[in-house]
C-alpha atoms as a PDB file:
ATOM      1  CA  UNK A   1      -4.699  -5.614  11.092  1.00  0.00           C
ATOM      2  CA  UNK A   2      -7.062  -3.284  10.568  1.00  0.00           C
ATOM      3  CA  UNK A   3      -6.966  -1.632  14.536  1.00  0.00           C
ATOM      4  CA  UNK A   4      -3.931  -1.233  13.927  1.00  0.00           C
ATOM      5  CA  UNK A   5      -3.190   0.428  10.459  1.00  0.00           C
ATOM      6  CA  UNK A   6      -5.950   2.325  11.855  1.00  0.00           C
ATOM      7  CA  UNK A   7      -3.313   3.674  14.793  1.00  0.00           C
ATOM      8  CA  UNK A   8      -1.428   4.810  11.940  1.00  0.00           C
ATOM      9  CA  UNK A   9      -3.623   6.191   9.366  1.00  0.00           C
ATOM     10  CA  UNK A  10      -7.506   7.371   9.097  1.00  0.00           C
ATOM     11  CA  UNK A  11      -9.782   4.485   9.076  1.00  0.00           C
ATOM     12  CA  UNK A  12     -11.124   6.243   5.948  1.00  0.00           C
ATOM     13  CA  UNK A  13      -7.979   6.164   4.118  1.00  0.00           C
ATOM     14  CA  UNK A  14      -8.221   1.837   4.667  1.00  0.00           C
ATOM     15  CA  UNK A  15      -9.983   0.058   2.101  1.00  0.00           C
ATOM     16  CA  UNK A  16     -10.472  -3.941   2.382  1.00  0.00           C
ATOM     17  CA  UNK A  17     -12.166  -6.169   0.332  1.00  0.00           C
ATOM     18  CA  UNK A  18     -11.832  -9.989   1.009  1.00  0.00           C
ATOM     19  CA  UNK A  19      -8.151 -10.652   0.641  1.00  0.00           C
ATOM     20  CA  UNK A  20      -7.435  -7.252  -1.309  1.00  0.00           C
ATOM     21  CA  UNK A  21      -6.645  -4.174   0.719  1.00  0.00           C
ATOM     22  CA  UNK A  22      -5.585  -0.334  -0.513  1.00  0.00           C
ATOM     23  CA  UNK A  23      -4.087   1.997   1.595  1.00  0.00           C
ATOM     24  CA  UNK A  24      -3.673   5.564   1.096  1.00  0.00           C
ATOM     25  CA  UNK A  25      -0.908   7.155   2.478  1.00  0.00           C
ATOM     26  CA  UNK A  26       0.896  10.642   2.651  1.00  0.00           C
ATOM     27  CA  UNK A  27       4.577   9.916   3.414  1.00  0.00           C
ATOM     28  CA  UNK A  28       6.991   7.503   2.658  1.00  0.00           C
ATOM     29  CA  UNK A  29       7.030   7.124   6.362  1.00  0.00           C
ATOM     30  CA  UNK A  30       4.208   5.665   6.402  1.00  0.00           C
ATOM     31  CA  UNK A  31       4.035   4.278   3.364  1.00  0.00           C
ATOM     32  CA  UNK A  32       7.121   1.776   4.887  1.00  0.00           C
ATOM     33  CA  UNK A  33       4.911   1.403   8.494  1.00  0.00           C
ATOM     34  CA  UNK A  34       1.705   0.480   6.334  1.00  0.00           C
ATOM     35  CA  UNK A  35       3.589  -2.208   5.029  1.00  0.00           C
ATOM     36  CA  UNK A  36       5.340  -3.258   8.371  1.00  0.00           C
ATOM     37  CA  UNK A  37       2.289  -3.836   9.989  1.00  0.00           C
ATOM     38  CA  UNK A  38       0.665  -5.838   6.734  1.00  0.00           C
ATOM     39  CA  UNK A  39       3.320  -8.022   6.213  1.00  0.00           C
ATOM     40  CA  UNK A  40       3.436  -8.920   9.551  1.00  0.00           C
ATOM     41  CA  UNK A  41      -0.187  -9.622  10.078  1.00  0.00           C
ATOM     42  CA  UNK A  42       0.157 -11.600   6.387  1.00  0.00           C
ATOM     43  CA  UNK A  43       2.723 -14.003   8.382  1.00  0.00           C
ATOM     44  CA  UNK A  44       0.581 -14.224  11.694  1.00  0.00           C
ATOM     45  CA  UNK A  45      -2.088 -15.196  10.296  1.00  0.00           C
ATOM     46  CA  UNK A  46      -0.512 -17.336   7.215  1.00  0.00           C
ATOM     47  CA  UNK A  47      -1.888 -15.368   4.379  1.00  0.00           C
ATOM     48  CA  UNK A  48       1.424 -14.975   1.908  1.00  0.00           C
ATOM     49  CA  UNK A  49       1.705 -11.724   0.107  1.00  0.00           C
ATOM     50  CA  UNK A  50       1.646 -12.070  -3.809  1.00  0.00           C
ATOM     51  CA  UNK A  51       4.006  -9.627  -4.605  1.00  0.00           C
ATOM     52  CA  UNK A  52       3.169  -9.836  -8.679  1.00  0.00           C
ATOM     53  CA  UNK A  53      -0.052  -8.674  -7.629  1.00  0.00           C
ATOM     54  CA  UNK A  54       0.712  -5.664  -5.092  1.00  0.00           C
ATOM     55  CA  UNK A  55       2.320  -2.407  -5.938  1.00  0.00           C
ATOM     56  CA  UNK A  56       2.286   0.980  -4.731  1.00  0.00           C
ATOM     57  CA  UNK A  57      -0.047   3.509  -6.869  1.00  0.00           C
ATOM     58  CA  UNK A  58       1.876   7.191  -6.758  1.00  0.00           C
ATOM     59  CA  UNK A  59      -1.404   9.365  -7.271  1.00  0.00           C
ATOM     60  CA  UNK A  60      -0.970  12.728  -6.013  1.00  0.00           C
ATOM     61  CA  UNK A  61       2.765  13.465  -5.199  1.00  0.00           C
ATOM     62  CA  UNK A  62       3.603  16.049  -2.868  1.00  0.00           C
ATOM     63  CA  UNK A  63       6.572  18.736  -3.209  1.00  0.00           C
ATOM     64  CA  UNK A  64       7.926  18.098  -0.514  1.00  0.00           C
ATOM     65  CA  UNK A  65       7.966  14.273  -0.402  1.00  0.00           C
ATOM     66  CA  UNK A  66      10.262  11.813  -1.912  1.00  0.00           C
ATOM     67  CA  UNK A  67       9.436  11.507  -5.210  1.00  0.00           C
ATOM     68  CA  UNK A  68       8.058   7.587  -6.279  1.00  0.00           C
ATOM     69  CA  UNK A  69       9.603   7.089  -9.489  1.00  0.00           C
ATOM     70  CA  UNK A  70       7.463   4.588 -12.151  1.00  0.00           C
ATOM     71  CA  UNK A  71       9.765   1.487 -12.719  1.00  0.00           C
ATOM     72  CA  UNK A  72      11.749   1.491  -9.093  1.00  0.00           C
ATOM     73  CA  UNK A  73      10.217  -0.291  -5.868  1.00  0.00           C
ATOM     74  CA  UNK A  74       9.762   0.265  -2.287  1.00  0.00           C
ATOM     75  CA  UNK A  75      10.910  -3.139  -0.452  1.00  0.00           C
ATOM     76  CA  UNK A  76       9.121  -5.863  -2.582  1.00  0.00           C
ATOM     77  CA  UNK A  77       6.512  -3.570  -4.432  1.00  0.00           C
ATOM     78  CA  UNK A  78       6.891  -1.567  -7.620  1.00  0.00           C
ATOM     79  CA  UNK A  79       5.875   1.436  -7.893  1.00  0.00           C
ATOM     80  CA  UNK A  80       3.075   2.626 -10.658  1.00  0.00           C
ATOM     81  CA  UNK A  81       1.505   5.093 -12.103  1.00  0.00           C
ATOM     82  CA  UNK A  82      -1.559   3.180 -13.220  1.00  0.00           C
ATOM     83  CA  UNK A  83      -2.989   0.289 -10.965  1.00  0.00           C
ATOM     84  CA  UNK A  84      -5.603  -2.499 -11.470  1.00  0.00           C
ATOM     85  CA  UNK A  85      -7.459  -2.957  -8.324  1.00  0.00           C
ATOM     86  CA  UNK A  86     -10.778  -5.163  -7.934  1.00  0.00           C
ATOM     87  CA  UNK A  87     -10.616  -5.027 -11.823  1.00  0.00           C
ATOM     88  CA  UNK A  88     -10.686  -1.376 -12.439  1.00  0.00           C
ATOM     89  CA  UNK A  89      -8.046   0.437 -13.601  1.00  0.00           C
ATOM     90  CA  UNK A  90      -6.743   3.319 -10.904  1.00  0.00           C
ATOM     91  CA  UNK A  91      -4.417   6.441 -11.858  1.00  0.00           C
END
C-alpha cells in the first residue's frame, strides 16, 4: 500500500504506524485516490476499515480548492477540524 500511495503522493507526506496511517494531501483529487488505493488494499489484505475511527483532518485549506466543510463527509469519512490521532489531539 505504501509503493503505491507513494506513486501518488510524497513518501514524506505518508505516515504509518501499526494499523493507523495519516495522509496528507493537497487536493480533493487526491484526497478521493488516497482513499481508493487504502480501501482497496484494506479488502486485499482483510484488514476492515473502522470508519468511527477515520476522518479527514482539513488543516490548511487552499483558495482555490474545494472547501471541506466541518460536519459533511467525503465517501464514508467525516470531515474535522480537530483530530485525535495516536492519542494526540491534531488541528
Amino acid at each position: 500500500m505504501l509503493l503505491e500511495l507513494n506513486r501518488e503522493l510524497n513518501i514524506e507526506d505518508i505516515f504509518a504506524y501499526a494499523d493507523d496511517i495519516a495522509v496528507c494531501i493537497y487536493s480533493v483529487n487526491q484526497l478521493r485516490d488516497a482513499i481508493n488505493i487504502i480501501e482497496k488494499w484494506g479488502k486485499k489484505v482483510g484488514i476492515p476499515i473502522n470508519f468511527k475511527k477515520s476522518g479527514v483532518l482539513n488543516i490548511a485549506p487552499r483558495i482555490n480548492s474545494r472547501k471541506l466543510i466541518q460536519g459533511t463527509s467525503i465517501g464514508n469519512y467525516s470531515i474535522f477540524e480537530k483530530y485525535k490521532y495516536l492519542g494526540l489531539m491534531k488541528n
